[in-house]
Protein backbone atom coordinates (compact mmCIF):
# COMPACT_ATOMS: atom_id res chain seq x y z
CA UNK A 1 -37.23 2.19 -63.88
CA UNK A 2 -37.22 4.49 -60.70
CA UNK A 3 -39.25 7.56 -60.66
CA UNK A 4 -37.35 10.21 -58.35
CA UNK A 5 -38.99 11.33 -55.21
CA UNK A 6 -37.99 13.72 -52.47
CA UNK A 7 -38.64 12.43 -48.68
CA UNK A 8 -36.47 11.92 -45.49
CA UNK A 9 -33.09 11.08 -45.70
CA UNK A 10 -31.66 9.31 -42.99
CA UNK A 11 -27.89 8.03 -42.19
CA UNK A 12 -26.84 5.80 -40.26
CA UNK A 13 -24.32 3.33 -39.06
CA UNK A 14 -24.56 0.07 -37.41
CA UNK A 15 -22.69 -2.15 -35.16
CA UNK A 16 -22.70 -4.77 -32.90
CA UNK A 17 -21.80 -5.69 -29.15
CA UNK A 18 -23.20 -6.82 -25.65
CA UNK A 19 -25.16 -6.29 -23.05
CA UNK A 20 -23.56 -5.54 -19.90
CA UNK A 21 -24.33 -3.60 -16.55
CA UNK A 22 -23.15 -0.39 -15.88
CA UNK A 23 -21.40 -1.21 -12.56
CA UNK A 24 -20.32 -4.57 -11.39
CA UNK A 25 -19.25 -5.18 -7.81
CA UNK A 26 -15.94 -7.48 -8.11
CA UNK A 27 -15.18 -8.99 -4.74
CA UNK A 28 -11.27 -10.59 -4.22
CA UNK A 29 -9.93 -12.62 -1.53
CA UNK A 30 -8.51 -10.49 0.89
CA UNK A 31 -6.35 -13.55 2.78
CA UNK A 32 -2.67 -12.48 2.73
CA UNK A 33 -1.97 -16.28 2.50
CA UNK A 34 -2.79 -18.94 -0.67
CA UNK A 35 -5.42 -21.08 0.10
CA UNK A 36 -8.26 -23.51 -1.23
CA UNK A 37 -11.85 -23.06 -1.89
CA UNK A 38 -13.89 -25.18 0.46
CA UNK A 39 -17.27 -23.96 -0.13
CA UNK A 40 -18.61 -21.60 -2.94
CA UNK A 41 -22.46 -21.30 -4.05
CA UNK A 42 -23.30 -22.33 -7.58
CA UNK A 43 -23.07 -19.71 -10.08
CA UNK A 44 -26.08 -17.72 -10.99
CA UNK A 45 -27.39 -17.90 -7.20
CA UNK A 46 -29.55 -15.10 -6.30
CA UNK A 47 -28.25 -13.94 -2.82
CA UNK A 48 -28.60 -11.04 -0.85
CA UNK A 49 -26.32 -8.35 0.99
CA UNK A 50 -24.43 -10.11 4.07
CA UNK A 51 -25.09 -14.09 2.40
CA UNK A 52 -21.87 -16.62 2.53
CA UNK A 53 -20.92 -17.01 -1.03
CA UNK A 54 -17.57 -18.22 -0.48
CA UNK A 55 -15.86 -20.09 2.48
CA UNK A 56 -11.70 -20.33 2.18
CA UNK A 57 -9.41 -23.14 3.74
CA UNK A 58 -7.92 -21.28 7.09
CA UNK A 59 -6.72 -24.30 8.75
CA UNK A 60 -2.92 -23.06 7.62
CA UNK A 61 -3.63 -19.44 9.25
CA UNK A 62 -5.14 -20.63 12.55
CA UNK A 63 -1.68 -22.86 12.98
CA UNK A 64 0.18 -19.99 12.02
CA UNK A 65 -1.73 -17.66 14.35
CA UNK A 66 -1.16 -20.02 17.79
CA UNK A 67 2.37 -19.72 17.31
CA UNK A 68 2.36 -16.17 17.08
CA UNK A 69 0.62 -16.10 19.53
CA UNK A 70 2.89 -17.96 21.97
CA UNK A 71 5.49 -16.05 20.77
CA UNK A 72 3.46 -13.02 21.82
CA UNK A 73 2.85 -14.00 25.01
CA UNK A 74 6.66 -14.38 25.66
CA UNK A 75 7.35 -10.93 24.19
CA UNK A 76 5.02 -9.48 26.13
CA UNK A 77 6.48 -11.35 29.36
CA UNK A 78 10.04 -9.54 28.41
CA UNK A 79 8.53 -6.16 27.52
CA UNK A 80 7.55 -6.58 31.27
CA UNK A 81 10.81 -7.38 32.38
CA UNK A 82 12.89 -4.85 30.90
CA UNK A 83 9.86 -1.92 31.97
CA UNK A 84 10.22 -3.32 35.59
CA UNK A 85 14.21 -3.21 34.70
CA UNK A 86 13.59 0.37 33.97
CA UNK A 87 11.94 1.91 36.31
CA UNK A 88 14.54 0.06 38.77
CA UNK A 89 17.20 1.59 37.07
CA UNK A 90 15.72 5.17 37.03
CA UNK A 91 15.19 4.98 40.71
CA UNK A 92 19.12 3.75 41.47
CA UNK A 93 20.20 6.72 38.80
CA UNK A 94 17.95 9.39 41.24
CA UNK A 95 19.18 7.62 44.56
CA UNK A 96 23.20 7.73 43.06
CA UNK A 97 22.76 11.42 41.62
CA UNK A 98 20.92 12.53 45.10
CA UNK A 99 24.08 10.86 46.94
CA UNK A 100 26.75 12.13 44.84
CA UNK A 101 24.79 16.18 44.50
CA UNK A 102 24.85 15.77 48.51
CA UNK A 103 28.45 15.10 48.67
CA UNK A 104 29.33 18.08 46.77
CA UNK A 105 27.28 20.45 48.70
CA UNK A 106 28.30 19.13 51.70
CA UNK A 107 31.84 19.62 50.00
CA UNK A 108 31.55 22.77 48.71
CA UNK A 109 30.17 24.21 52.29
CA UNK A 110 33.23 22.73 54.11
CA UNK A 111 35.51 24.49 51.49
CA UNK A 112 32.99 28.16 52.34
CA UNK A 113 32.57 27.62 56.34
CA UNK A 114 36.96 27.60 56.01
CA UNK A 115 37.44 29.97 53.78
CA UNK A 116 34.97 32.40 55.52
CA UNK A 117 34.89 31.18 58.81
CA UNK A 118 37.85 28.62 60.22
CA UNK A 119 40.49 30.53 58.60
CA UNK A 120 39.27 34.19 59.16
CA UNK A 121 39.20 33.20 62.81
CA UNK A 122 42.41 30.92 63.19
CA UNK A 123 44.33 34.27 61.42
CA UNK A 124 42.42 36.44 63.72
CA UNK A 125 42.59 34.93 67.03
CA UNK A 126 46.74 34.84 66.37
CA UNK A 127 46.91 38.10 65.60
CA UNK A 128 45.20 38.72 68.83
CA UNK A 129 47.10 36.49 70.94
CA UNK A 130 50.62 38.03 68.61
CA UNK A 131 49.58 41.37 70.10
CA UNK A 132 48.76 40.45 73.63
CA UNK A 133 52.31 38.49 73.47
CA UNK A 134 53.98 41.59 71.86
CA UNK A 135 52.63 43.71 75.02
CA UNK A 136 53.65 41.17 77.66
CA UNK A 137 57.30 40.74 76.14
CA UNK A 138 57.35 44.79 75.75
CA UNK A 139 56.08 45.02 78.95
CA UNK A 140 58.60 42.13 80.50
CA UNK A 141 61.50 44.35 78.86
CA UNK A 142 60.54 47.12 80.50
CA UNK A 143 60.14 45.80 83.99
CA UNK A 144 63.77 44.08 83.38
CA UNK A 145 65.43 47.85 82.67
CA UNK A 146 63.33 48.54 85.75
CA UNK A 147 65.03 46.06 88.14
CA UNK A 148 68.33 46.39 86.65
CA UNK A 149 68.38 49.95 87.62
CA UNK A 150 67.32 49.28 90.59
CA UNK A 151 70.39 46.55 91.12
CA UNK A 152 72.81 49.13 89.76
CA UNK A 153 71.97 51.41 92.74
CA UNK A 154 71.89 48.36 95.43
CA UNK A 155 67.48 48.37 95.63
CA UNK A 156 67.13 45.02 94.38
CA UNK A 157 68.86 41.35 94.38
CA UNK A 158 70.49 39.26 91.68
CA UNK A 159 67.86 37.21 91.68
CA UNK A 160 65.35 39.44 91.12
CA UNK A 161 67.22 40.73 88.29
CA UNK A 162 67.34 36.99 86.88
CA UNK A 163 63.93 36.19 87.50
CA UNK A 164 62.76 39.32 85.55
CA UNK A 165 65.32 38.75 82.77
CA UNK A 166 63.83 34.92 82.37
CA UNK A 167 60.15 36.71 82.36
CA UNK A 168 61.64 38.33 79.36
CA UNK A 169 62.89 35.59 77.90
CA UNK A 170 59.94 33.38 77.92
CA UNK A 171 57.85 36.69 76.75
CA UNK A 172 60.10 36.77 73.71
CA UNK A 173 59.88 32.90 73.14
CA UNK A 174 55.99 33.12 73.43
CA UNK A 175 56.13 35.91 71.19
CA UNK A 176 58.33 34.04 68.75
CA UNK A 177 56.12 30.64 68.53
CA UNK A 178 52.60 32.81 67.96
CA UNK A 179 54.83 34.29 64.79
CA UNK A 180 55.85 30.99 63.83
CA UNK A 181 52.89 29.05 63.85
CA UNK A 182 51.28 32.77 62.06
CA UNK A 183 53.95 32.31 59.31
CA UNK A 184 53.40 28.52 59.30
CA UNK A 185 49.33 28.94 58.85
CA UNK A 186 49.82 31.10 55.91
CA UNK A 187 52.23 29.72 54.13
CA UNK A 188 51.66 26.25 54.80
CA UNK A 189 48.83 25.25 56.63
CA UNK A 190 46.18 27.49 55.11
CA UNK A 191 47.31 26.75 51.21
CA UNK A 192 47.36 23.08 51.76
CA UNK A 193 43.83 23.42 53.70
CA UNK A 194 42.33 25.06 51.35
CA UNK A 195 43.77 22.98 47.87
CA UNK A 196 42.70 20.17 49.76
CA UNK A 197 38.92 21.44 50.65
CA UNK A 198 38.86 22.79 46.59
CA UNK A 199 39.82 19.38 45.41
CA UNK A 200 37.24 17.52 47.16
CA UNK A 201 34.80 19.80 45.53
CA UNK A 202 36.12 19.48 42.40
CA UNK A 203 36.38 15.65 42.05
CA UNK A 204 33.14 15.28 43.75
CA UNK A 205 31.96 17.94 41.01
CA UNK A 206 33.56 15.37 38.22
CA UNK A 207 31.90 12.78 40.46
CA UNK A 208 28.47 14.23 39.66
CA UNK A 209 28.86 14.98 35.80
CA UNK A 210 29.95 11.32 35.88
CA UNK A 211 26.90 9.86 38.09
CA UNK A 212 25.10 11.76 35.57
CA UNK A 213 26.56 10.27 32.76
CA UNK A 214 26.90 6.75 34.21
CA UNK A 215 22.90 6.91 35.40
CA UNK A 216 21.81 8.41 31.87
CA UNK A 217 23.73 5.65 29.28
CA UNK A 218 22.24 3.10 32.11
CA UNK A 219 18.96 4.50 31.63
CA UNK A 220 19.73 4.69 27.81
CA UNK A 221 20.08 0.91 27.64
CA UNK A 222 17.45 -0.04 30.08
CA UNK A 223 15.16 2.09 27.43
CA UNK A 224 16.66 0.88 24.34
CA UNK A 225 16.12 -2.94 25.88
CA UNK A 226 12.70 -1.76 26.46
CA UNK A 227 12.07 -0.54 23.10
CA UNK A 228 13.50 -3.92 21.58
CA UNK A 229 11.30 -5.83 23.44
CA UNK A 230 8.08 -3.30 22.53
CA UNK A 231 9.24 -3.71 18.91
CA UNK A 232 9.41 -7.39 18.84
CA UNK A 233 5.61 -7.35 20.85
CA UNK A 234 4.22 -4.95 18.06
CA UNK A 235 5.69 -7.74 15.58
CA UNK A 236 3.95 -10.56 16.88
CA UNK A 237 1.04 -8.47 17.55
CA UNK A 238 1.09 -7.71 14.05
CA UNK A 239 1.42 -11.01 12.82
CA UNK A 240 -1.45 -12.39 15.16
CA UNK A 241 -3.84 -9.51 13.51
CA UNK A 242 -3.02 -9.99 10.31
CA UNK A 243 -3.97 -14.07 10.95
CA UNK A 244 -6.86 -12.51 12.58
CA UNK A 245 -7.99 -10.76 10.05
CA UNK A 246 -6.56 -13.68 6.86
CA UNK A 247 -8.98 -15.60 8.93
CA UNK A 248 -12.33 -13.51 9.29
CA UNK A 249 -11.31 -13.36 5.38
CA UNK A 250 -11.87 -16.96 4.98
CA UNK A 251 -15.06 -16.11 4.96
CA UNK A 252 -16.89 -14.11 1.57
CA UNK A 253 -20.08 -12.34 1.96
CA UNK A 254 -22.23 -10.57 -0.51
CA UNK A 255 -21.32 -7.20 -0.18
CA UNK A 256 -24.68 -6.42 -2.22
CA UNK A 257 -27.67 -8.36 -3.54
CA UNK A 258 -27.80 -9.52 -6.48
CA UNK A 259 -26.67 -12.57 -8.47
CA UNK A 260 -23.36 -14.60 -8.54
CA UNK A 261 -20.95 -14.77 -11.22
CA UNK A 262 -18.17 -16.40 -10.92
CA UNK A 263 -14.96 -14.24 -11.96
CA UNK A 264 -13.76 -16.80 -14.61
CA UNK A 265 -12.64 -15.07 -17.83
CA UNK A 266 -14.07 -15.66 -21.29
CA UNK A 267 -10.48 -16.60 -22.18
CA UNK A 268 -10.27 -19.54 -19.85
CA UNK A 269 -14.00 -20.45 -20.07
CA UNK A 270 -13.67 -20.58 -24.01
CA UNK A 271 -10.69 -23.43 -23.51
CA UNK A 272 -12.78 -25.14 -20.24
CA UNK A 273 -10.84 -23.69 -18.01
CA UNK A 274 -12.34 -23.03 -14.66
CA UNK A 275 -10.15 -20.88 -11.88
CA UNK A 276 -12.78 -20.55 -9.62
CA UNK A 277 -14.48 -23.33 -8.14
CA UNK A 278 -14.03 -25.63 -4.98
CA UNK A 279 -10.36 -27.47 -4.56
CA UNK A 280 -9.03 -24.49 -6.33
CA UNK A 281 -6.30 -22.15 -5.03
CA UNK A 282 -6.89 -18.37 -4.69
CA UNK A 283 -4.19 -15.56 -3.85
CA UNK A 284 -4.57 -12.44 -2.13
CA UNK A 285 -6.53 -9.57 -4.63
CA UNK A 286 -7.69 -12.65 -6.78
CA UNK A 287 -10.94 -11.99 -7.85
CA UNK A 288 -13.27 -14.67 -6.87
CA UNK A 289 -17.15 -13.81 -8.02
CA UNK A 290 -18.69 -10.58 -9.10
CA UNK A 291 -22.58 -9.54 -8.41
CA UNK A 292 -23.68 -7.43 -11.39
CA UNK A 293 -26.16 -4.42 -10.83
CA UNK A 294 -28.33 -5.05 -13.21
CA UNK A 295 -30.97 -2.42 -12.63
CA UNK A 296 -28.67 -0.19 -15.37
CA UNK A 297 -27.53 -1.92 -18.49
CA UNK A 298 -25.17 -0.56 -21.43
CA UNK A 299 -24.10 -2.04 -24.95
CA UNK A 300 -20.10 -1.36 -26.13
CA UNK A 301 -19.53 -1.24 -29.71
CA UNK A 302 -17.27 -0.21 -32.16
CA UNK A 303 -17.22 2.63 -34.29
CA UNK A 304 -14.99 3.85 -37.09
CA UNK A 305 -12.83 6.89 -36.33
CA UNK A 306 -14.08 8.13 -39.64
CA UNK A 307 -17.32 8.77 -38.40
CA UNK A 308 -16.84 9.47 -34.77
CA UNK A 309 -16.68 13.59 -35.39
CA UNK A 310 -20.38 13.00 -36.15
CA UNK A 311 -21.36 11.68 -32.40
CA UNK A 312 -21.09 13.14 -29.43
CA UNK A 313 -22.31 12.09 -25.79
CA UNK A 314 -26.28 12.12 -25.34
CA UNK A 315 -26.97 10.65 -28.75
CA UNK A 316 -29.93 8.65 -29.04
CA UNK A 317 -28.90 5.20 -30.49
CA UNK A 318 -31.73 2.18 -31.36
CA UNK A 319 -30.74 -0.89 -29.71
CA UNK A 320 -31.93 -4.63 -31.47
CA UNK A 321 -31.75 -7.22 -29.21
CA UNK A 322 -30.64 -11.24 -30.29
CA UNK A 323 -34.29 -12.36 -30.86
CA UNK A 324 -35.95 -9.03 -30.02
CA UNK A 325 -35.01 -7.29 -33.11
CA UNK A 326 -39.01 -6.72 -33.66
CA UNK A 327 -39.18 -4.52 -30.52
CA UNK A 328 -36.02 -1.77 -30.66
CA UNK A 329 -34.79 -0.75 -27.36
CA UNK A 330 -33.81 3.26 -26.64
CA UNK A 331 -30.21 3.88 -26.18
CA UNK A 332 -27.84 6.67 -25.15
CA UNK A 333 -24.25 7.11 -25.73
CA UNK A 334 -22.48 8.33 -22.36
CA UNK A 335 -19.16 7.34 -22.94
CA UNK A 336 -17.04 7.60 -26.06
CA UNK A 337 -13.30 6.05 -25.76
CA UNK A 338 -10.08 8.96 -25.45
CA UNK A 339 -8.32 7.01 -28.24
CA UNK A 340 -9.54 4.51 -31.05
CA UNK A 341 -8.47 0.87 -31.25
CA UNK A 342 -7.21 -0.86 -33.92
CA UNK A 343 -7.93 -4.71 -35.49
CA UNK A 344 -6.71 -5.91 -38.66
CA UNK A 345 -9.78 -7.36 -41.14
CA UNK A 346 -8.53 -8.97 -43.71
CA UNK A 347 -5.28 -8.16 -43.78
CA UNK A 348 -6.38 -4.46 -43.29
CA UNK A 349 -5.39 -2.54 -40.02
CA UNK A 350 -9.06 -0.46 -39.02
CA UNK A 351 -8.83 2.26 -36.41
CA UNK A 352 -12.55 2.51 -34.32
CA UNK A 353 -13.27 4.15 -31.34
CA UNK A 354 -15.35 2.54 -28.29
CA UNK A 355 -19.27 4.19 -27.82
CA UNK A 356 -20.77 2.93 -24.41
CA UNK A 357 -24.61 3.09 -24.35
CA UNK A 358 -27.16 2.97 -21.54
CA UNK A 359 -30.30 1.07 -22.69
CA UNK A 360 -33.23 2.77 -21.27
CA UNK A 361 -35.55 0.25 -20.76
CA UNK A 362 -39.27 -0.02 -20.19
CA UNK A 363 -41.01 -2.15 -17.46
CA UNK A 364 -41.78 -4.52 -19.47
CA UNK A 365 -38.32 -5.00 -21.51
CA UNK A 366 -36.72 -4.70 -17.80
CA UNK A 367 -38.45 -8.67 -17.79
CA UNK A 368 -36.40 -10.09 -20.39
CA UNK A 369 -33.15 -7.73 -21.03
CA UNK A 370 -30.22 -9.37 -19.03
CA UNK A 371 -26.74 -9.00 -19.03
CA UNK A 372 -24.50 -11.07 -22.05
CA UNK A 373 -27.26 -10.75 -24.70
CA UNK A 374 -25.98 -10.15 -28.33
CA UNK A 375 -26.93 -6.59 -29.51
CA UNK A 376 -27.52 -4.70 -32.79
CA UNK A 377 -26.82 -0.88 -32.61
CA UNK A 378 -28.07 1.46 -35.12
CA UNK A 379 -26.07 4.76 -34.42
CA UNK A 380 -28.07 7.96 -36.56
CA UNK A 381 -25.22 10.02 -38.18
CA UNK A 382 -27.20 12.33 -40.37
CA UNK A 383 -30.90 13.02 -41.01
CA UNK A 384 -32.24 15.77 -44.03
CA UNK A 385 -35.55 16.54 -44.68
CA UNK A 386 -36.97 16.81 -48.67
CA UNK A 387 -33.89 15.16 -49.97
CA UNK A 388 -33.76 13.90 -53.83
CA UNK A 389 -32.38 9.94 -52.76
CA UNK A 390 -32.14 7.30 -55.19
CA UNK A 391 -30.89 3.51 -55.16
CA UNK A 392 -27.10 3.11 -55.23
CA UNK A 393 -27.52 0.99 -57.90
CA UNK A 394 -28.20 3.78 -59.86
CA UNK A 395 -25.32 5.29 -60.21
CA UNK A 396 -22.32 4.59 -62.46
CA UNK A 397 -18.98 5.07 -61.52
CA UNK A 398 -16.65 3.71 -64.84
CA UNK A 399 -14.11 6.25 -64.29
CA UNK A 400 -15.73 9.40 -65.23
CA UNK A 401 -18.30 11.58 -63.04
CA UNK A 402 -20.54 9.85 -61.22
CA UNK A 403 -23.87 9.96 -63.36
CA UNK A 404 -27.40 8.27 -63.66
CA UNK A 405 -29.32 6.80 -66.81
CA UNK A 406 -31.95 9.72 -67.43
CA UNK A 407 -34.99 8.33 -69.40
CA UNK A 408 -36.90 10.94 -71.37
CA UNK A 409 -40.18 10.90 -72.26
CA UNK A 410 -40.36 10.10 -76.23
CA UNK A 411 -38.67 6.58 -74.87
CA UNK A 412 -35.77 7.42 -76.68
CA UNK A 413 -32.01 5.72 -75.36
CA UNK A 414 -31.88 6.75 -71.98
CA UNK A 415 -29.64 10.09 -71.33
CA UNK A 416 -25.87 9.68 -69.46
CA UNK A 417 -26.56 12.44 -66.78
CA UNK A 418 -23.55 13.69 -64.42
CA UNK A 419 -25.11 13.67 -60.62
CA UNK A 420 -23.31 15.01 -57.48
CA UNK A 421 -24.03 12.40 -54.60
CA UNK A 422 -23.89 12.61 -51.32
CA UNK A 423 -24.22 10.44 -48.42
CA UNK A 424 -24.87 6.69 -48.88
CA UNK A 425 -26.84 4.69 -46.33
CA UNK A 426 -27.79 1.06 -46.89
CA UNK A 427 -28.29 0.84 -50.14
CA UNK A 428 -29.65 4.23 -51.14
CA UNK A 429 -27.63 7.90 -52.05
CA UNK A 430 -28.43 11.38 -51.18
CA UNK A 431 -28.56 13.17 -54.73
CA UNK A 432 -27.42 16.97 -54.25
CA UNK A 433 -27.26 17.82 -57.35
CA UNK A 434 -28.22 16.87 -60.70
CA UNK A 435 -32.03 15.17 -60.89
CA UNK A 436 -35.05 16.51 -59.46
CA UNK A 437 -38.05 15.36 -58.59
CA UNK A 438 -40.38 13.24 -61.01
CA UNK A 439 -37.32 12.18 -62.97
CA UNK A 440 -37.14 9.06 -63.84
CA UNK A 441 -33.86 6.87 -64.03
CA UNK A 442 -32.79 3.60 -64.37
CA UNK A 443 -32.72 1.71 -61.02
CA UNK A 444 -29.76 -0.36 -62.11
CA UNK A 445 -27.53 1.30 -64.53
CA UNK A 446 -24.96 -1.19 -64.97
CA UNK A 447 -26.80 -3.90 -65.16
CA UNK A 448 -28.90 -1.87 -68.37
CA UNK A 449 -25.75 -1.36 -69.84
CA UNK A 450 -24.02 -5.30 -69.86
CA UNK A 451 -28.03 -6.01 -71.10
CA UNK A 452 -27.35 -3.72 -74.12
CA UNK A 453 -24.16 -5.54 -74.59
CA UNK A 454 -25.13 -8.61 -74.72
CA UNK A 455 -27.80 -7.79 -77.96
């Protein structure tokens, strides 16, 4: 017999997972190359920030690196070269261009002092002398009518009348040369003068465009050489810091204090596997060890997406350590997954989301709370005050309504009573409707019932 009481109806779910710190500072080999563990402190060593925890094999790098650096020093010889090549070149391209720009202007003011100066003058001066001729002949011509009149009327000799007509005559022939060589300087000196002063300028104009030309795809190449040989330096250079830095590498300190674990998986621990320890191989981003922070510490565990509308972040969850179950430690969610999981249970595919809990822990459950320790979570989902709760075993559920075995008071058969249930939390059922309290019921109705049978 149960006698029906009101009281404090609480809900909840539980689940299980592990301790494990909020934040864990994973530390990987950096070393671009594969090499071997020489040196690596036993797990669990308490070290502190700046502590060797790891020394790598660099013996391979340091060979690599004085080759490199050989090679570097011979780039670095022809990089000197071909900027001494260079700057040679750049001073033959001024010293051609300043040769070649002098020769045309010293060109092109030949071709201007003739055209406004030798020929101007050589045209002018015969035009003078042409006239001073023309007078002399003109005046020659008149001085022979002169003595020939005078020989007509017996006042002079023959042979002044010859002498004045060969004055004449060498007048005229004077005359006629000055005209010639006029005609020839214009139409034949003077054109062939000038062509000839024009194309100087012009080929030693073509002369310049291709100095230029000449001194800037010389330049070109000495640069590009130049650039080759920087490239090939920055290369090696390069390589040597890269075996620089693969070395300093070698070497793995504690980037914080705390204590070393060594970044083996539970997979290849569980099958005695062991990746990380001395005479092993590591590759560049392997993770080697990992230093949790343990000042903060969380518990992950599962929940069913059924229920997860009924949590939210900030809910206080009590914690039950592995062998500290008598001593609950305060919990609060602070992380619920974006999407459930799913794992199959016999046969049967379950869908539960992932809660992540920080433990808030005392001083003196700071002393033995660590990191891996197997955890009991008890997750509150519902809580009502003066509610009418009753075993589960109470109830029967043979196909009809859910309903309880009513006993009344002149101990009579007990009364089939229908009963609208609620919630059900470990063993006990919220009653909403249907009994009230000081009614009194049988505590295990189906049990009763095969006990009837059985008479």
């Amino acid at each position: 017999m149960h006698t029906v009481r009101s009281g404090n109806f609480r809900w909840w779910e539980e689940s299980t997972g592990t301790v494990e710190p909020i934040s864990t500072t994973l530390v990987q080999s950096d070393c671009l190359w594969t090499v071997e563990i020489l040196s690596l402190l036993p797990e669990g060593t308490q070290v502190e920030k700046g502590d060797v925890v790891c020394v790598l094999d660099s013996s391979e790098i340091e060979e690599f690196l004085r080759t490199r650096e050989v090679s570097l020093i011979n780039a670095q010889a022809r990089l000197t070269k071909s900027e001494n090549d260079l700057e040679l070149q750049q001073l033959r391209s001024e010293r051609k261009l300043a040769t070649a720009d002098f020769s045309l202007n010293q060109a092109e003011m030949n071709l201007s002092e003739y055209l406004e100066g030798t020929w101007p003058n050589q045209i002018r001066n015969l035009n003078r002398d042409i006239a001073l001729s023309l007078e002399q002949s003109q005046s020659a011509g008149d001085e022979r009518e002169f003595i020939y009149r005078m020989w007509m009327q017996g006042m002079a000799t023959n042979g002044q009348l010859q002498q004045s007509k060969l004055k004449q005559t060498t007048q005229d022939e004077k005359l006629r040369k000055l005209q010639g060589r006029k005609t020839l300087l214009e139409n034949y000196t003077h054109p062939t003068q000038r062509r000839t002063l024009e194309y100087r300028v012009s080929n030693l104009q073509f002369n310049l465009d291709r100095t230029q030309l000449s001194n800037s795809l010389s330049t070109t190449r000495s640069r590009m050489q130049t650039l080759t040989d920087q490239r090939r330096v920055d290369i090696y250079e390069r390589y040597a810091r890269i075996a620089r830095e693969s070395i300093d590498a070698c070497t793995i300190r504690a980037p914080v204090s705390g204590q070393v674990l060594y970044a083996n998986s539970w997979y290849d621990r569980s099958r005695g596997r062991n990746r990380i320890e001395v005479g092993r191989s590591v590759y560049q981003l392997q993770s080697i060890f990992q230093i949790p922070n343990d000042s903060k510490l969380t518990v992950r565990f599962p929940i069913h997406e059924t229920l997860i509308s009924r949590i939210a972040v900030g809910l206080q969850v009590d914690v039950l350590i592995a062998g500290y179950e008598e001593t609950p430690v305060s919990g609060t969610v602070r992380e619920i997954s974006a999407y459930p999981r799913s794992r199959s249970v016999n046969g049967s595919s379950i869908r539960e989301f992932v809660l992540d809990a920080v433990l808030n822990l005392t001083d003196e459950q700071k002393e033995w709370v660590h990191a891996q320790m197997e955890a009991r979570v008890e997750v509150p989902l519902q809580s009502i005050s003066n509610a009418v709760v009753i075993p589960r075993s109470a109830i029967l559920r043979d196909g009809t309504a859910p309903s309880v075995l009513l006993l009344q008071d002149d101990d009579r058969e007990p009364l089939r009573v229908a009963v609208k249930p609620g919630e059900v939390s470990h063993g006990e059922v919220h009653i909403v409707d249907g009994l009230k309290t000081g009614d009194r019921i049988i505590s295990d109705a189906s049990a009763w019932i095969r006990a009837r049978a059985d008479q």
